[in-house]
Protein backbone atom coordinates (compact mmCIF):
# COMPACT_ATOMS: atom_id res chain seq x y z
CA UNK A 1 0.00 0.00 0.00
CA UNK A 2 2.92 2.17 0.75
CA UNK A 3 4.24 1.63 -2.64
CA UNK A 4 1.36 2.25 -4.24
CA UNK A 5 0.47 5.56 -2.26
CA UNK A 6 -2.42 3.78 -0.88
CA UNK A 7 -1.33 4.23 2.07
CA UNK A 8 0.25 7.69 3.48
CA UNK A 9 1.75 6.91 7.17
CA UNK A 10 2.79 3.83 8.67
CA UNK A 11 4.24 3.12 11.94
CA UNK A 12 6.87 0.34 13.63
CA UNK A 13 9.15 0.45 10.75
CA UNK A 14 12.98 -0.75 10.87
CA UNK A 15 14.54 1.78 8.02
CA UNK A 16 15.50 -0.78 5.38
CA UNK A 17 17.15 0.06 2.18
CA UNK A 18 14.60 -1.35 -0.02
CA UNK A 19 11.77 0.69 1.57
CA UNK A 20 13.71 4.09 0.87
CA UNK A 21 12.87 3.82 -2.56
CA UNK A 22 9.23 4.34 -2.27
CA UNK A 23 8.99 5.69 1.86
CA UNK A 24 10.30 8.68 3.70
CA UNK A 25 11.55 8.11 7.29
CA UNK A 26 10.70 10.80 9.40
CA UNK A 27 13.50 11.29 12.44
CA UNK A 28 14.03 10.80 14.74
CA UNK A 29 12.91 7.30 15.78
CA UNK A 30 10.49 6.94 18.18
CA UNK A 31 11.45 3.60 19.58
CA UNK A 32 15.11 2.26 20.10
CA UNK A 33 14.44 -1.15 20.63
CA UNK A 34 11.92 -4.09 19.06
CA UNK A 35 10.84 -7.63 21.08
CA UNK A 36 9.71 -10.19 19.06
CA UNK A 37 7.70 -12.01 21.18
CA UNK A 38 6.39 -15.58 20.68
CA UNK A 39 2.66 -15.77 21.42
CA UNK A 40 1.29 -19.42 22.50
CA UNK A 41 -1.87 -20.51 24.28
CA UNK A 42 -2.13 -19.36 27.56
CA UNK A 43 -0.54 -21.86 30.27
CA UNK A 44 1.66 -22.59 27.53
CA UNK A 45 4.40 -20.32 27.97
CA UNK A 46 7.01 -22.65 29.29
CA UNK A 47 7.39 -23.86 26.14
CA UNK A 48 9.32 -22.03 24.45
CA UNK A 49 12.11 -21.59 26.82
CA UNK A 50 15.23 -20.99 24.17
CA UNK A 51 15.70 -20.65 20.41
CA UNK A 52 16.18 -24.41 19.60
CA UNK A 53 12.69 -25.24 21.26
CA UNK A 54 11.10 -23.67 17.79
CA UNK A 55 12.91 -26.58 16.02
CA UNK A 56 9.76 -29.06 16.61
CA UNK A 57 6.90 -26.38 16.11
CA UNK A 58 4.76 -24.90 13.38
CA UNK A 59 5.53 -21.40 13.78
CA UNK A 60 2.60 -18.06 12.48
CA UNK A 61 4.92 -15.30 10.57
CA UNK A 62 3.51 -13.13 8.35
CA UNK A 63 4.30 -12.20 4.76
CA UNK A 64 7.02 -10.08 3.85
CA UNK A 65 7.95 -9.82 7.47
CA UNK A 66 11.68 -9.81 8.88
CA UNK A 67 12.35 -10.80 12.73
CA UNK A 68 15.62 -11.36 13.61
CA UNK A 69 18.69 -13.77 12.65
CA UNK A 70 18.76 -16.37 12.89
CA UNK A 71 15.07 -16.91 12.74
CA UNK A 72 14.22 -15.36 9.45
CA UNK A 73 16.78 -18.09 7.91
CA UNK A 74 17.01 -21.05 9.91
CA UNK A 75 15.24 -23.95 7.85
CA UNK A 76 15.18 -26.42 11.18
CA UNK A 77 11.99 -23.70 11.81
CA UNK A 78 8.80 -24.55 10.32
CA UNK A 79 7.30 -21.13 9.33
CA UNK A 80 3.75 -20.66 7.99
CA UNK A 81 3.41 -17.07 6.39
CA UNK A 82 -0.08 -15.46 6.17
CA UNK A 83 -1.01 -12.11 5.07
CA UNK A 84 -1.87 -10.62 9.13
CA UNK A 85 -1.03 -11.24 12.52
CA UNK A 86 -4.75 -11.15 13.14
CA UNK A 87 -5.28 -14.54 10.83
CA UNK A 88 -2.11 -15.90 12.97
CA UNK A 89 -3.94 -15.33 16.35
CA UNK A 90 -6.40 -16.76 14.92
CA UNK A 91 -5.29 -19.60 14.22
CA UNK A 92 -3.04 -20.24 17.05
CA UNK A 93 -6.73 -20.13 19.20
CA UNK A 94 -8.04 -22.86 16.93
CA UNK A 95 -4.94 -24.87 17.00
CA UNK A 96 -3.80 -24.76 13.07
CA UNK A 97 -0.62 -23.45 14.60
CA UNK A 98 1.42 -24.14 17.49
CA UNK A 99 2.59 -19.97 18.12
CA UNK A 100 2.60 -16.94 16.47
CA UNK A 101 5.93 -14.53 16.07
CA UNK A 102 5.45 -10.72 16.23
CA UNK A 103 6.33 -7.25 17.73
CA UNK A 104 5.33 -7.45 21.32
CA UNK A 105 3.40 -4.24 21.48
CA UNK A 106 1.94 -4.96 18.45
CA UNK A 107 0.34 -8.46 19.46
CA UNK A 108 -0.34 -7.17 22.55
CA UNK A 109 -3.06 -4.48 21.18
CA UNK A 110 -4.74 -7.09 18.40
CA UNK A 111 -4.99 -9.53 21.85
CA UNK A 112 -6.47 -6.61 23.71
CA UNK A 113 -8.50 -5.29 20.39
CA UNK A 114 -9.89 -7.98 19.26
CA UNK A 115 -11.55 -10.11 21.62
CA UNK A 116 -8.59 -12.84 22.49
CA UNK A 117 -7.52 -11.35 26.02
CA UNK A 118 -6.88 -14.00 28.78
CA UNK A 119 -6.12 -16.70 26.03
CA UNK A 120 -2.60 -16.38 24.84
CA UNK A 121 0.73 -15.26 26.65
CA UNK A 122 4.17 -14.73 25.62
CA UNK A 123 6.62 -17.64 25.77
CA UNK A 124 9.33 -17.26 28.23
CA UNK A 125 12.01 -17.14 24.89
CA UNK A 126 11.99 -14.13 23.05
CA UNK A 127 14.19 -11.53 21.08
CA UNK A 128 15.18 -8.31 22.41
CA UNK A 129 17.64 -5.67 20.29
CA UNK A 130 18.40 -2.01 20.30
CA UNK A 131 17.16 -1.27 16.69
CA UNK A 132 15.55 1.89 15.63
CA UNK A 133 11.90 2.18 14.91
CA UNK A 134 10.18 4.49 12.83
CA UNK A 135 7.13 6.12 11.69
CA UNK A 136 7.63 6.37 7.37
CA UNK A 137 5.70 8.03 4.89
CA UNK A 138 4.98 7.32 1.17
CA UNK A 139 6.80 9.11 -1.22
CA UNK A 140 3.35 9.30 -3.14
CA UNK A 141 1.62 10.42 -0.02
CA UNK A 142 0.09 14.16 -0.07
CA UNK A 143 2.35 14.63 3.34
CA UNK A 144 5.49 13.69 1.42
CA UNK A 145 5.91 16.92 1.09
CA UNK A 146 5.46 17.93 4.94
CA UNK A 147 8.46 15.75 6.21
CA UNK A 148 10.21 18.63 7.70
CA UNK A 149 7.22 19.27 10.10
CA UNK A 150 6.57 15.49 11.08
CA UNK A 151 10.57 15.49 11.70
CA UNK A 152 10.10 18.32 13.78
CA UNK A 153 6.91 17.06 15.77
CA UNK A 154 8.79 13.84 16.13
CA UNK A 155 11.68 15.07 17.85
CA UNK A 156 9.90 17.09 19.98
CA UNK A 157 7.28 14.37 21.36
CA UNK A 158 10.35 12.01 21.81
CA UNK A 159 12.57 14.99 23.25
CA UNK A 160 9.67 15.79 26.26
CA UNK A 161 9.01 11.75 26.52
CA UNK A 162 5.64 12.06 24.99
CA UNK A 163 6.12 8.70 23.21
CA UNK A 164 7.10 6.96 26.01
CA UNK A 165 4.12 7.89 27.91
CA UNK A 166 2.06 6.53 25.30
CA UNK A 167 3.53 3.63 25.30
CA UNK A 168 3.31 2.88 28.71
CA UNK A 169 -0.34 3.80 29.39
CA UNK A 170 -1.39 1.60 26.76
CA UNK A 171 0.99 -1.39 28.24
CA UNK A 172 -0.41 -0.80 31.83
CA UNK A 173 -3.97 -0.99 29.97
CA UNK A 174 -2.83 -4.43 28.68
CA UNK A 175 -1.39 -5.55 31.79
């Protein structure tokens, strides 16, 4: 959608060169780190406990999607990729899948959104890394053109911690 100018804004972004030819990342980031969290039935969480316990399960991804290495490569990992995390929650709940992979906060908000709270939880194993993430806009947006004042804006709400704040009410909500 991006691409297409379909889309103007998008959000949770990891600055890739391949995206630069059709997106504009505004700066600063407003996150400096991404978990990918594994998401299993609840009571299940124990079992994921370290990387080589994804060997034996069919793992939710979603198309076009990157995680980490060496996830996004390792063939020993049986990876299903569907077009939303949504369709991967839901079939985790109807087990089609064993677990889903995605962004923590992400997950978190489709759990809380749409009607799955109290049945999954995050496996004890997950990835944590300092990575910058952004909010991008398409080149074929009508905003393009208003980069320099969503560069602006961003810096300050990250400067005066407004982003964090965000972030953290709507985590205590889901806690």
């Amino acid at each position: 959608m991006m691409e297409l100018g379909k889309g103007d804004i998008i959000t949770g972004l990891l600055r890739r060169p391949e995206r630069e030819e059709y997106m504009l990342y505004v700066e600063p980031p407003y996150k400096t780190s991404s978990t990918k969290a594994f998401y299993v039935p609840k009571g299940q969480k124990n079992r994921i406990l370290k990387y080589e316990d994804l060997f034996n399960l069919n793992i939710g991804t979603t198309i076009g999607s990157r995680y980490f290495e060496p996830f996004d490569s390792d063939s020993r990992i049986l990876k299903y990729p569907i077009a939303t995390d949504l369709q991967n929650l839901r079939k985790v709940e109807k087990n089609r899948l064993d677990a889903l992979i995605g962004t923590g906060t992400h997950i978190d908000y489709l759990i809380l959104s749409e009607g799955f709270y109290g049945k999954f939880e995050k496996a004890v194993f997950k990835y944590d890394r300092q990575i910058n993430v952004h909010m991008a806009i398409s080149k074929k947006s009508p905003y393009a053109d208003e980069l320099p004042l969503f560069n602006k804006t961003m810096e300050q709400l990250v400067a005066e911690g407004t982003i964090d704040k965000i972030i953290d009410t709507f985590l205590k909500k889901l806690n």
